[in-house]
C-alpha atoms as a PDB file:
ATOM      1  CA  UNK A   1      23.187  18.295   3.595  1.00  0.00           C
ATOM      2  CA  UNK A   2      21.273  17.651   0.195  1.00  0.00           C
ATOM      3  CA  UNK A   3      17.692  19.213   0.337  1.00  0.00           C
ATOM      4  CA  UNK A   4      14.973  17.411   0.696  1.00  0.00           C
ATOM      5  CA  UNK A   5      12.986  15.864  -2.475  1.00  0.00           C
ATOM      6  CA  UNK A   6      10.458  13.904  -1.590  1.00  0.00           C
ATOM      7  CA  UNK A   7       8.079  13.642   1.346  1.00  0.00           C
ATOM      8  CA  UNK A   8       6.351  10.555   3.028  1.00  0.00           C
ATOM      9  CA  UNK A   9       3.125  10.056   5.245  1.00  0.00           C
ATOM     10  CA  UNK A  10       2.680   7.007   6.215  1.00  0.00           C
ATOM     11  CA  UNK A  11       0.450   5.762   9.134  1.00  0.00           C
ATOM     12  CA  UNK A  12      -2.471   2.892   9.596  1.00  0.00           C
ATOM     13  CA  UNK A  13      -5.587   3.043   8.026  1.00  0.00           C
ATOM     14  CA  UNK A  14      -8.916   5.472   8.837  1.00  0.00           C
ATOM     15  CA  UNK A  15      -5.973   7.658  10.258  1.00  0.00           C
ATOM     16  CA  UNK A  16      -6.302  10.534   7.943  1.00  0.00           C
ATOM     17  CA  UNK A  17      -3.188  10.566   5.870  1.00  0.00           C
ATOM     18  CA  UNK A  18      -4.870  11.551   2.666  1.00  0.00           C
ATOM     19  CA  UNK A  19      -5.870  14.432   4.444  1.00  0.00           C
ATOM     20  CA  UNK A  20      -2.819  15.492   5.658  1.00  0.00           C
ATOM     21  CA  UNK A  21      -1.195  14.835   2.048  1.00  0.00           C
ATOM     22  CA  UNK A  22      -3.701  16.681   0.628  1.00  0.00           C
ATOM     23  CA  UNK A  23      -2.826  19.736   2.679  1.00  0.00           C
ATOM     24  CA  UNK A  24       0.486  18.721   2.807  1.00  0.00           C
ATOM     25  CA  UNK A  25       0.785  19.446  -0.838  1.00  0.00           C
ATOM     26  CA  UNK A  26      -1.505  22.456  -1.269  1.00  0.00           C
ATOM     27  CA  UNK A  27       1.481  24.143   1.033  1.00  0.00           C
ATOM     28  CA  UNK A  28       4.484  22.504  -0.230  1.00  0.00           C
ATOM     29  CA  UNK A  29       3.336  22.822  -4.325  1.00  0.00           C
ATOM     30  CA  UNK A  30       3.313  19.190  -4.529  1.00  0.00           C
ATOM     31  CA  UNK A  31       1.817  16.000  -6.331  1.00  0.00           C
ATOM     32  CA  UNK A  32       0.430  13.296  -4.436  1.00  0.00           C
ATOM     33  CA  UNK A  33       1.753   9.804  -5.308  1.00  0.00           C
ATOM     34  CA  UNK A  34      -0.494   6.807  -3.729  1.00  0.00           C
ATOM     35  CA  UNK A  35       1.398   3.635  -1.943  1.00  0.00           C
ATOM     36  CA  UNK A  36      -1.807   1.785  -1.241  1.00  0.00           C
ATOM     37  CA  UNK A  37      -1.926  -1.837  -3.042  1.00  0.00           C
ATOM     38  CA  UNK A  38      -6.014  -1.818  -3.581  1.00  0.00           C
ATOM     39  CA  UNK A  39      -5.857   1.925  -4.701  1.00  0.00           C
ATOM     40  CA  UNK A  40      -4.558   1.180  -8.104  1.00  0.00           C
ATOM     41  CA  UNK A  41      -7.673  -1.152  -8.782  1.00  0.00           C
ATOM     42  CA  UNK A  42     -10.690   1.089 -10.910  1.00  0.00           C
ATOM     43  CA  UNK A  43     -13.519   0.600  -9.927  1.00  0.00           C
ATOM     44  CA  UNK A  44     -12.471  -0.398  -6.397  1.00  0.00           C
ATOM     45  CA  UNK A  45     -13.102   2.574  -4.419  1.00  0.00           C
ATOM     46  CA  UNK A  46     -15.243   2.818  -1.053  1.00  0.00           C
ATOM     47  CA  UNK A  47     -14.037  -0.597  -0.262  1.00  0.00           C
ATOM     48  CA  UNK A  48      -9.972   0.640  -0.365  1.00  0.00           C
ATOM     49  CA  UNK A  49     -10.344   4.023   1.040  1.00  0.00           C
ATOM     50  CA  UNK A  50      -9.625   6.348  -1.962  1.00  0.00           C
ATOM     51  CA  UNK A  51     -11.724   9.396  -0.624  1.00  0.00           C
ATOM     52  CA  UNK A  52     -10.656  10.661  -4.003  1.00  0.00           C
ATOM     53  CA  UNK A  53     -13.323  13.950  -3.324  1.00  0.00           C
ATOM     54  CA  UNK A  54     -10.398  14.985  -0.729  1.00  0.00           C
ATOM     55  CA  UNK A  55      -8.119  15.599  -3.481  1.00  0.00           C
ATOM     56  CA  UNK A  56      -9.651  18.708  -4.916  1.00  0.00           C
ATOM     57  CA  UNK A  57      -7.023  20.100  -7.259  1.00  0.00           C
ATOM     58  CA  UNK A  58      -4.404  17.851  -6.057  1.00  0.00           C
ATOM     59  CA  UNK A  59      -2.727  15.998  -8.458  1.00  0.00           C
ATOM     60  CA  UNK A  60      -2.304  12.523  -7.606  1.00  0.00           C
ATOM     61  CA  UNK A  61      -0.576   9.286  -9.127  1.00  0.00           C
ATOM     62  CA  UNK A  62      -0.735   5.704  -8.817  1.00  0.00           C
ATOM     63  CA  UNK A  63      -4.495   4.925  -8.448  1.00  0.00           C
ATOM     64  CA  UNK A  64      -7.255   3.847 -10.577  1.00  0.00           C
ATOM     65  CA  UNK A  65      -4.115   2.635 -13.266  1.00  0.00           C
ATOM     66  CA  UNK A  66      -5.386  -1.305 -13.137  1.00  0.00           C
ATOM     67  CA  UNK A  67      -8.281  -3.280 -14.278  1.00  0.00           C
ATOM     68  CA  UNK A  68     -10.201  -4.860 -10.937  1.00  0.00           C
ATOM     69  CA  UNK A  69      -9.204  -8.979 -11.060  1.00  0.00           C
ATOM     70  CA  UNK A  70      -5.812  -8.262 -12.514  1.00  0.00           C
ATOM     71  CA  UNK A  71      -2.826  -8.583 -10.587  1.00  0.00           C
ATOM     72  CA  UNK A  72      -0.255  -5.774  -9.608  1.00  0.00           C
ATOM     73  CA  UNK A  73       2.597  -6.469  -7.709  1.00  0.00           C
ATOM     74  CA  UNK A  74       5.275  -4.177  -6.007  1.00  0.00           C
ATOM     75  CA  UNK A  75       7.489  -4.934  -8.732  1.00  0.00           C
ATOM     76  CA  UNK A  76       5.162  -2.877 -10.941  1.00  0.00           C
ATOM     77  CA  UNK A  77       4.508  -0.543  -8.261  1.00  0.00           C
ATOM     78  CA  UNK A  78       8.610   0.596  -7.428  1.00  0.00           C
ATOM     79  CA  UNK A  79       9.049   0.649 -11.358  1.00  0.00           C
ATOM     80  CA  UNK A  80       5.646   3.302 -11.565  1.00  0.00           C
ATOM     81  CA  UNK A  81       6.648   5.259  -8.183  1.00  0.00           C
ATOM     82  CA  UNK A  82       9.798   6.023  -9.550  1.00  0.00           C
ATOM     83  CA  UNK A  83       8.639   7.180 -12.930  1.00  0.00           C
ATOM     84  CA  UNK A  84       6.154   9.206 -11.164  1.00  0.00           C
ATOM     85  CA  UNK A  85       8.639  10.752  -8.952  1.00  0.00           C
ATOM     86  CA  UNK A  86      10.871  11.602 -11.961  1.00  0.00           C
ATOM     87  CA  UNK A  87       7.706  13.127 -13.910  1.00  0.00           C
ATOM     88  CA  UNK A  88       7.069  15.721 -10.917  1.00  0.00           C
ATOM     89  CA  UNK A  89      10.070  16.766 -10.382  1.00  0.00           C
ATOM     90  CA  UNK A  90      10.704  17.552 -14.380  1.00  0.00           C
ATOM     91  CA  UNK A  91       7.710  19.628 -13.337  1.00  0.00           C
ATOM     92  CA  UNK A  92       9.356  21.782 -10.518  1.00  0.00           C
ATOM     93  CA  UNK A  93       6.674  20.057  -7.933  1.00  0.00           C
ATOM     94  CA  UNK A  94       7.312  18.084  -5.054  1.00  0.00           C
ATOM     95  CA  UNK A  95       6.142  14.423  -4.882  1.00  0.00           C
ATOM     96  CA  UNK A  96       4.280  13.575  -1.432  1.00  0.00           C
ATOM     97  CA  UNK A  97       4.066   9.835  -1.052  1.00  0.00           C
ATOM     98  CA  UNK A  98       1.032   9.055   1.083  1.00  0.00           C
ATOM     99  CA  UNK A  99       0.098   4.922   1.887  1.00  0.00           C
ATOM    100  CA  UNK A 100       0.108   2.267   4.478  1.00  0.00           C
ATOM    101  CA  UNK A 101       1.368  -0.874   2.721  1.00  0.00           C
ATOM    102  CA  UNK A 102       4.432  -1.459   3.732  1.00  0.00           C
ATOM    103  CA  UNK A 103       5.880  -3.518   1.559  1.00  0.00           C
ATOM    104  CA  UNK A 104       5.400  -0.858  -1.123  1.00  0.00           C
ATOM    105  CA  UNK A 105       6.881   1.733   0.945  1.00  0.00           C
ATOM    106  CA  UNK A 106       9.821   0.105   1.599  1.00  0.00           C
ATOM    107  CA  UNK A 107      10.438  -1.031  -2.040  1.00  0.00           C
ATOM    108  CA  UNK A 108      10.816   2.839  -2.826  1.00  0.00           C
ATOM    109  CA  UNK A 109      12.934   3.753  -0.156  1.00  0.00           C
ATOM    110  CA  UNK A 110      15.240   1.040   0.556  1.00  0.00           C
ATOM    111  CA  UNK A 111      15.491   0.142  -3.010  1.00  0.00           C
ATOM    112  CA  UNK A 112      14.718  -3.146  -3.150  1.00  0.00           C
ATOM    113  CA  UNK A 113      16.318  -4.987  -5.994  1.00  0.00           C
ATOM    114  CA  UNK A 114      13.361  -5.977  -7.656  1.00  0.00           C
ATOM    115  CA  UNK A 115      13.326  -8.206 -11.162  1.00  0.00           C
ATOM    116  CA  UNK A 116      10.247  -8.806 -13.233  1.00  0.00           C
ATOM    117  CA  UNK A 117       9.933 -12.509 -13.480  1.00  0.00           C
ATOM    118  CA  UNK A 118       8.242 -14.602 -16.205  1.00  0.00           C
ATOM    119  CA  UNK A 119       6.494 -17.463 -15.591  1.00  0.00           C
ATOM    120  CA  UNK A 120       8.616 -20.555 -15.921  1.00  0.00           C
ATOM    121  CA  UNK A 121       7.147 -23.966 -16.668  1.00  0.00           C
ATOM    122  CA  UNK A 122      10.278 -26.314 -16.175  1.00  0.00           C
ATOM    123  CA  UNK A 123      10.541 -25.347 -12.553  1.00  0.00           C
ATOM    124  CA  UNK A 124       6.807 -25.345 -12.163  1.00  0.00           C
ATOM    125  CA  UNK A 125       6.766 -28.640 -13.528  1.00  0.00           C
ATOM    126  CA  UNK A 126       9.474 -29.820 -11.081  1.00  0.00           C
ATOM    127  CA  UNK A 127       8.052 -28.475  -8.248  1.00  0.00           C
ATOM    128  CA  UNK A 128       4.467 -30.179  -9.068  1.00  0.00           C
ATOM    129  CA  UNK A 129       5.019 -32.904  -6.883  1.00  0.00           C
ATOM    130  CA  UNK A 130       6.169 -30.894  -3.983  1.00  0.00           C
ATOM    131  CA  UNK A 131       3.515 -30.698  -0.790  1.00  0.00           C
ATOM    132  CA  UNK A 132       2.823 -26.844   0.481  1.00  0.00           C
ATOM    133  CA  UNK A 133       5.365 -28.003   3.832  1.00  0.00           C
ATOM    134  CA  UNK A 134       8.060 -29.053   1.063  1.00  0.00           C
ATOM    135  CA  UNK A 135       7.348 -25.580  -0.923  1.00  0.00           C
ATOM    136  CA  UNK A 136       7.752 -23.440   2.159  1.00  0.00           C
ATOM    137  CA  UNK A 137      10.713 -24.788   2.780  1.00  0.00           C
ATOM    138  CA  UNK A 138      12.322 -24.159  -0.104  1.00  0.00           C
ATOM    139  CA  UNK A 139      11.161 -20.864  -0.620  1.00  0.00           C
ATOM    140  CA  UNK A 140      12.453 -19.756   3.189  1.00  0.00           C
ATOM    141  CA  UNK A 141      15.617 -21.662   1.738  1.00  0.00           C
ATOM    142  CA  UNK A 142      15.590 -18.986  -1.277  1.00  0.00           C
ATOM    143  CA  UNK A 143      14.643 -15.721   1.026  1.00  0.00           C
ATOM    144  CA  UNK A 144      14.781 -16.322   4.423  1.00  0.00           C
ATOM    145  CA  UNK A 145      12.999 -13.179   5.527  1.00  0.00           C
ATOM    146  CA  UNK A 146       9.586 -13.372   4.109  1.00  0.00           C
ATOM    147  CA  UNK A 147       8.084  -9.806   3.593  1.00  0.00           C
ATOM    148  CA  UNK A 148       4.917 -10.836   2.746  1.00  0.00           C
ATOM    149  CA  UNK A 149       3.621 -13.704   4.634  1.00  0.00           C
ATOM    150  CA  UNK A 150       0.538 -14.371   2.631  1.00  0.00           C
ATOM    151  CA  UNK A 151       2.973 -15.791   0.137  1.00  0.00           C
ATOM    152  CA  UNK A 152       3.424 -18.522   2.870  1.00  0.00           C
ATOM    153  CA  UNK A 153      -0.199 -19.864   2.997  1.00  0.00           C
ATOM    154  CA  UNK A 154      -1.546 -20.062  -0.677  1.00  0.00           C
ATOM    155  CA  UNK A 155       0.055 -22.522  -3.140  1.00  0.00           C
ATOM    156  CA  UNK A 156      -0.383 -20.707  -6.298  1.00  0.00           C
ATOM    157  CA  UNK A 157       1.282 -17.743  -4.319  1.00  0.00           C
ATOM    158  CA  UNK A 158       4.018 -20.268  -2.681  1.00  0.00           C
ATOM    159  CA  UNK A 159       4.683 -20.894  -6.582  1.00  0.00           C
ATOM    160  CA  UNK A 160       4.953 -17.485  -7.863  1.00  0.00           C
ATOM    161  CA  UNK A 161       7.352 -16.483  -4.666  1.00  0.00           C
ATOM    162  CA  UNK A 162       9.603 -19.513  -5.627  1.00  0.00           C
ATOM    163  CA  UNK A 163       9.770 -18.297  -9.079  1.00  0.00           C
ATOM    164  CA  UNK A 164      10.351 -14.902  -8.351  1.00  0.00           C
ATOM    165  CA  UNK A 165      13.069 -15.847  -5.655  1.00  0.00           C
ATOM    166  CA  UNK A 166      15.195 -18.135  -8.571  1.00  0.00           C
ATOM    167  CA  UNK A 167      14.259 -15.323 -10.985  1.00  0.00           C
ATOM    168  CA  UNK A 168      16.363 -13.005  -8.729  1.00  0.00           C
ATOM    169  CA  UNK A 169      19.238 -15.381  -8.326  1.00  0.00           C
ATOM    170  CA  UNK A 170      19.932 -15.395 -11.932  1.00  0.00           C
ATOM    171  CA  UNK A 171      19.485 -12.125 -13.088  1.00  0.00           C
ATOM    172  CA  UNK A 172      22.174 -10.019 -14.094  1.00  0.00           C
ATOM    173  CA  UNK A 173      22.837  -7.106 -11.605  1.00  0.00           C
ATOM    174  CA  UNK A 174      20.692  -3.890 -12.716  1.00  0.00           C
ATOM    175  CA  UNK A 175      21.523  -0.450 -12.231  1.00  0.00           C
ATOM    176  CA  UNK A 176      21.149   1.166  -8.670  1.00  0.00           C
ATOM    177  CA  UNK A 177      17.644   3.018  -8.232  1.00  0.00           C
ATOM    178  CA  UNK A 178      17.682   7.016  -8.319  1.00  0.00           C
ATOM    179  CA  UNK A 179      18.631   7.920  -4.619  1.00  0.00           C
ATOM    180  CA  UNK A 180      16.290   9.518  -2.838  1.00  0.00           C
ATOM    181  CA  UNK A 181      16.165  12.532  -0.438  1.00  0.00           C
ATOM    182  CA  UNK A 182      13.038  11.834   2.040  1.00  0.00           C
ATOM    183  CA  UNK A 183      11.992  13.515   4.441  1.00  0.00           C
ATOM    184  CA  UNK A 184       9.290  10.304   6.322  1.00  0.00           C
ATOM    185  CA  UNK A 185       6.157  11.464   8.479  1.00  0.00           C
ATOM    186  CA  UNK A 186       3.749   8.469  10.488  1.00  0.00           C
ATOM    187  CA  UNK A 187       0.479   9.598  11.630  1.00  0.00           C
ATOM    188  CA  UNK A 188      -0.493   8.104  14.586  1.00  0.00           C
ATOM    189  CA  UNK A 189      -3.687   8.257  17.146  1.00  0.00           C
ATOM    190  CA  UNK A 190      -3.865   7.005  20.475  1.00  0.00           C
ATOM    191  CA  UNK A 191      -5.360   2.834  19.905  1.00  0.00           C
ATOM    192  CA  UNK A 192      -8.978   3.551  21.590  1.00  0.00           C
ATOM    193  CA  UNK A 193      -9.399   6.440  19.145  1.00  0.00           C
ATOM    194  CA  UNK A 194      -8.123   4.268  16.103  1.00  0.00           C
ATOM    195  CA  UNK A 195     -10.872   1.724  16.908  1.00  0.00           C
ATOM    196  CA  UNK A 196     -13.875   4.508  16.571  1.00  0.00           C
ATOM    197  CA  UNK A 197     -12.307   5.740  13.568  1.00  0.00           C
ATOM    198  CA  UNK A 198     -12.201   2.665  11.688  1.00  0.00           C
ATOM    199  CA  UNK A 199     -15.714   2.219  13.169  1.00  0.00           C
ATOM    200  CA  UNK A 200     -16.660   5.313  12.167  1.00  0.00           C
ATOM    201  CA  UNK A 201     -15.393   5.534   8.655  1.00  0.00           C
ATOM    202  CA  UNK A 202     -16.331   2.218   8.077  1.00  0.00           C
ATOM    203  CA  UNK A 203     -20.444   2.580   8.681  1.00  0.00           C
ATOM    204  CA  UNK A 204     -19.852   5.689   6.395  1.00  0.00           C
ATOM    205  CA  UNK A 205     -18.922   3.447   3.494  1.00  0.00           C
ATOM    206  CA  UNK A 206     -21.568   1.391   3.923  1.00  0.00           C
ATOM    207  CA  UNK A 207     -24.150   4.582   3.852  1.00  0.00           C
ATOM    208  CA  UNK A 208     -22.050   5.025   0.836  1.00  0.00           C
ATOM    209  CA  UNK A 209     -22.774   1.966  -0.881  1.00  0.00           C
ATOM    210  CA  UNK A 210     -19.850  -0.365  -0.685  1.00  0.00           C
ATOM    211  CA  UNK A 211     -21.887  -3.913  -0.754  1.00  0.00           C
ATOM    212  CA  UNK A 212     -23.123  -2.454  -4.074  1.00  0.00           C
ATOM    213  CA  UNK A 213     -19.716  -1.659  -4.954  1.00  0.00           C
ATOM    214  CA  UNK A 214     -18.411  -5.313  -4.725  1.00  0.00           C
ATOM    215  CA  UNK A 215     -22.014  -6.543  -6.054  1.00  0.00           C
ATOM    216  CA  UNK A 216     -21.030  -4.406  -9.097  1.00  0.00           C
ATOM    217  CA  UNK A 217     -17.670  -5.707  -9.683  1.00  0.00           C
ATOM    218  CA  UNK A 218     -18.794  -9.437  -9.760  1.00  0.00           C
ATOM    219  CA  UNK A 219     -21.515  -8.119 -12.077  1.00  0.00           C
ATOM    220  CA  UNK A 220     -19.149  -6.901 -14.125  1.00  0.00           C
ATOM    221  CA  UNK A 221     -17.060  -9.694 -14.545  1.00  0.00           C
ATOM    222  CA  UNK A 222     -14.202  -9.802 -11.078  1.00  0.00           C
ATOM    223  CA  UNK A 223     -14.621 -13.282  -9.710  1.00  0.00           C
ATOM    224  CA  UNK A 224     -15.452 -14.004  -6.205  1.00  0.00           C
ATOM    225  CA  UNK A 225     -12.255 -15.562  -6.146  1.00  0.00           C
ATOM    226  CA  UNK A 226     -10.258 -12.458  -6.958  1.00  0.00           C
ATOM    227  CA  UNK A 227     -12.498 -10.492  -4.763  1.00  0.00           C
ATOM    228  CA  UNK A 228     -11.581 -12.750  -1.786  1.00  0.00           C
ATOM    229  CA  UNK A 229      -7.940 -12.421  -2.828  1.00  0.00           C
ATOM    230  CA  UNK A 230      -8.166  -8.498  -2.292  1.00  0.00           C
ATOM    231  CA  UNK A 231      -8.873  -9.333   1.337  1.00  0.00           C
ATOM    232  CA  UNK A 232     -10.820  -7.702   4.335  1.00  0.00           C
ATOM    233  CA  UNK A 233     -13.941  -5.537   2.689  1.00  0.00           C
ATOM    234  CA  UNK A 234     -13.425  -7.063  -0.978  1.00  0.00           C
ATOM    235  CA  UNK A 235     -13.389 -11.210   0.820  1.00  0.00           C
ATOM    236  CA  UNK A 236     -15.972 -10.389   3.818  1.00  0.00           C
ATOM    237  CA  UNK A 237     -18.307  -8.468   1.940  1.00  0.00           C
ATOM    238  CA  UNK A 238     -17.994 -11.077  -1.090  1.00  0.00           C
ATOM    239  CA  UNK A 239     -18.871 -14.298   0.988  1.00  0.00           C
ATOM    240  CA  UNK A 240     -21.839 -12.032   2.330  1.00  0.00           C
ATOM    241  CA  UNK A 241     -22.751 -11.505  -1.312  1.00  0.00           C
ATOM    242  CA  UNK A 242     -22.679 -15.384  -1.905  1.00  0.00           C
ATOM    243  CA  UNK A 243     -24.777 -16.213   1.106  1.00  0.00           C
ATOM    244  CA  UNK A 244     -21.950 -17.665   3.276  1.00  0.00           C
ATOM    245  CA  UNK A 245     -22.304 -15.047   6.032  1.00  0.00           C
ATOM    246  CA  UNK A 246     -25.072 -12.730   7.182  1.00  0.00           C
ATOM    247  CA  UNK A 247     -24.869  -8.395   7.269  1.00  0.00           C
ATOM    248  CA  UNK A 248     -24.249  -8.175  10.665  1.00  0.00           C
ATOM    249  CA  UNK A 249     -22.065 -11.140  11.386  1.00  0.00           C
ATOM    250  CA  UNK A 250     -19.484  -9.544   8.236  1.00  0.00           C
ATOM    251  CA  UNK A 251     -19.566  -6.054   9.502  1.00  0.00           C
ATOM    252  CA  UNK A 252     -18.833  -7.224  13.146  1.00  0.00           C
ATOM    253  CA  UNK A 253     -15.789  -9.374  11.561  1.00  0.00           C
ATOM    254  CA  UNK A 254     -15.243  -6.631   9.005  1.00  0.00           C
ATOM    255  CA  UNK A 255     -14.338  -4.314  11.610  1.00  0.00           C
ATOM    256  CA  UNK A 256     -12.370  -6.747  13.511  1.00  0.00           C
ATOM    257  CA  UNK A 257      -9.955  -7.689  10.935  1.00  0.00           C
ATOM    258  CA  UNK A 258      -9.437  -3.738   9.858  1.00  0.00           C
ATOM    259  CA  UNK A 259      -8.508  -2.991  13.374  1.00  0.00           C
ATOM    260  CA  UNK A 260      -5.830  -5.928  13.422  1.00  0.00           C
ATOM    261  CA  UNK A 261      -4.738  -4.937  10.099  1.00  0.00           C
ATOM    262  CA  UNK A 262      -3.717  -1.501  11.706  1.00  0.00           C
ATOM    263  CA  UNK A 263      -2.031  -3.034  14.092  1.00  0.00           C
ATOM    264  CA  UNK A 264      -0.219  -4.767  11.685  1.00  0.00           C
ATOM    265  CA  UNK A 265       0.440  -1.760   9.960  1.00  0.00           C
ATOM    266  CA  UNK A 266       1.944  -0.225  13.237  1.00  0.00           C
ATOM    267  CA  UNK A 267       4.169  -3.434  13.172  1.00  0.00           C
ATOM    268  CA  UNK A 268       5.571  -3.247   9.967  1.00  0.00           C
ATOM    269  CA  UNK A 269       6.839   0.628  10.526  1.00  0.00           C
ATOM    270  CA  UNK A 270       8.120  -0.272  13.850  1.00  0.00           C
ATOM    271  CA  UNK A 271      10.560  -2.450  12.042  1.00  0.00           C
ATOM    272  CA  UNK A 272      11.321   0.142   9.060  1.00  0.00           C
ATOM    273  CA  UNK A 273      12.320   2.318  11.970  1.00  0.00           C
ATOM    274  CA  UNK A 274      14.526  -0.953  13.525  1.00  0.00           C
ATOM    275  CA  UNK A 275      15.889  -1.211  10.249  1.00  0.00           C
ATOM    276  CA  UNK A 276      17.119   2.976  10.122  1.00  0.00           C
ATOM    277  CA  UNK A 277      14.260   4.255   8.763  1.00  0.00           C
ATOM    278  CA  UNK A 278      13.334   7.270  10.409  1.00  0.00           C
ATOM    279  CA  UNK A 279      10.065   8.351  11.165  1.00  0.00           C
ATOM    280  CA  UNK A 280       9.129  11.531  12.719  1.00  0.00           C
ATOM    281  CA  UNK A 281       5.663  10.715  14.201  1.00  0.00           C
ATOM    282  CA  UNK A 282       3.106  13.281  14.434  1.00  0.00           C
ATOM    283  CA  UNK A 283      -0.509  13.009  16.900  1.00  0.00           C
ATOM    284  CA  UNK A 284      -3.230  12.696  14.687  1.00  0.00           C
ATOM    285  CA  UNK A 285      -5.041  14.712  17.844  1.00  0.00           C
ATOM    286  CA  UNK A 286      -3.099  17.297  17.823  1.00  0.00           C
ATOM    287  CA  UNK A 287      -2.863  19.360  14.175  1.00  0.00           C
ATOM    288  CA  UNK A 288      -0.679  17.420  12.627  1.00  0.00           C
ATOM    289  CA  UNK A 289      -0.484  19.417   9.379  1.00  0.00           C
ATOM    290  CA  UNK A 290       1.482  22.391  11.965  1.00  0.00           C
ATOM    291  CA  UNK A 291       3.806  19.840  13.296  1.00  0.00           C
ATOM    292  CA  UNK A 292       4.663  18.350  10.025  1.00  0.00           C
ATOM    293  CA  UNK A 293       5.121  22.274   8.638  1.00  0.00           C
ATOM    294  CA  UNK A 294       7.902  23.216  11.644  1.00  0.00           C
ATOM    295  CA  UNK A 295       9.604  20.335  11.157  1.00  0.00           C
ATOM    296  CA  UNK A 296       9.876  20.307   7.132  1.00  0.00           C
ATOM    297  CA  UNK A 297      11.037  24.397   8.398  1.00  0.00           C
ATOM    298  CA  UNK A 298      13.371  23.048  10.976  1.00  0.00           C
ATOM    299  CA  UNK A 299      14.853  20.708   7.960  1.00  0.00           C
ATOM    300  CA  UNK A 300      15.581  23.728   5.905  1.00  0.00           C
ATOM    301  CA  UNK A 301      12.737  22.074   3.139  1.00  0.00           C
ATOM    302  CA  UNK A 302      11.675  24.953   0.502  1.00  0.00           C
ATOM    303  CA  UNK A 303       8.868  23.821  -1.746  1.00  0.00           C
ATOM    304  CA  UNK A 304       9.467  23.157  -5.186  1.00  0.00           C
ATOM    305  CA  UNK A 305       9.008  26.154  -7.418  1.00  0.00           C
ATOM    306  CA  UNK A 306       7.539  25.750 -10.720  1.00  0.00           C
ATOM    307  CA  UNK A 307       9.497  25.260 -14.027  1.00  0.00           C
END
């Protein structure tokens, strides 16, 4: 068997994986490389989770790299992981992706052929007179499996997807992706004690100041619109901010919506695993920094050693 090269944690949010990456790489001389889709925002931190005090003297990679109302996509995202990946290992370490989107994940490690895609005015203009219905349709017609299903709802988004989707038909083939050698890990807690740690970490975030957080990024020039578009904290706390919805009405909701995200979450790696991606799931309850250490032993893993 080829040794290991690169090790995952993945799991749903508020359950600790940065955490366990952290330690995770203090043992395994590693480099921490972020697969959250908020995380690369600056500025954006309380509201996406970065707990970036954890770190310490962990390296990490992949956040704070974009401006806040800009858009990064997980074309930009596979092209930076990988890049990443290549710059710790030149550095004898070993890379520890640690995220719960998904769709990011998944780019890395299945190798999605990705494309970067223009904007193209000819087929926007044709499609102008198309009704959302109309655009769907031809967009499932394009990619029948629809990753992301917020690029279902939104027109502008129903656009881009389209254009992406012919982009990808006509592109010349590109050269396969580095393989990769992972070794995956999914955090999980049992659902009741999910709930109070989303509750839990959530209040703290507010004690820390994240309605001032959001305040300050419209202040400083993010539109409410692009807030919104960042969803859950970023659009609740926003519409507070503009008077649409009291404090205690948005953190009721806030907390709903986080807790169906993770369930969401849970969904999507169900289907990784469907799809022959294995996980080996540790219990958040029960050390999971041990179990993760005898099984990277049982796999014969050595840690990088420095060049």
């Amino acid at each position: 068997m080829q040794p290991i090269d690169l090790i995952v944690i993945l799991g749903a949010t508020a359950g600790g994986k940065t955490g366990l990456a952290v330690a995770t790489a203090r043992h395994c001389n590693g480099e921490i490389v972020s697969a959250d889709s908020r995380q690369v925002y600056r500025g954006m931190d309380l509201g996406t989770g970065k707990d970036l005090a954890e770190y310490g003297d962990i390296p990490y990679h992949l956040i704070d790299i974009a401006e806040p109302g800009s858009e990064y996509n997980v074309y930009q995202f596979q092209q930076n992981c990988f890049i990443a990946l290549e710059d710790i290992r030149s550095r004898g370490r070993t890379p520890v992706i640690c995220g719960g989107t998904g769709l990011y994940l998944d780019a890395v490690l299945q190798g999605y052929r990705l494309i970067e895609v223009p904007e193209n005015p000819q087929l926007r203009s044709d499609l102008s007179g198309c009704s959302e219905q109309q655009l769907r349709e031809k967009l499932l017609h394009l990619k029948p499996e629809q990753h992301n299903q917020t690029d279902l709802v939104e027109r502008e988004r129903l656009l881009r997807a389209i254009e992406i989707a012919v982009g990808e038909r006509q592109a010349d083939d590109k050269p396969p992706l580095p393989p990769l050698r992972p070794i995956i890990f999914g955090l999980r807690w049992p659902r009741p004690v999910l709930r109070q740690r989303i509750a839990l970490r959530l209040q703290q975030r507010f004690d820390a100041g994240m309605v001032e957080e959001v305040a300050n990024l419209h202040a400083a020039g993010t539109s409410w619109q692009s807030l919104e578009f960042y969803g859950l904290e970023y659009r609740l706390i926003a519409q507070h901010l503009q008077g649409k919805i009291n404090f205690n009405d948005m953190k009721q909701k806030l907390q709903s919506a986080i807790g169906q995200f993770a369930k969401r979450q849970d969904t999507w790696f169900r289907r990784m695993e469907r799809r022959g991606t294995e996980i080996i799931w540790l219990d958040g309850d029960q050390n999971p920094l041990e179990q993760l250490l005898t099984h990277l032993q049982q796999a014969g893993f050595s840690p990088a050693v420095p060049s």
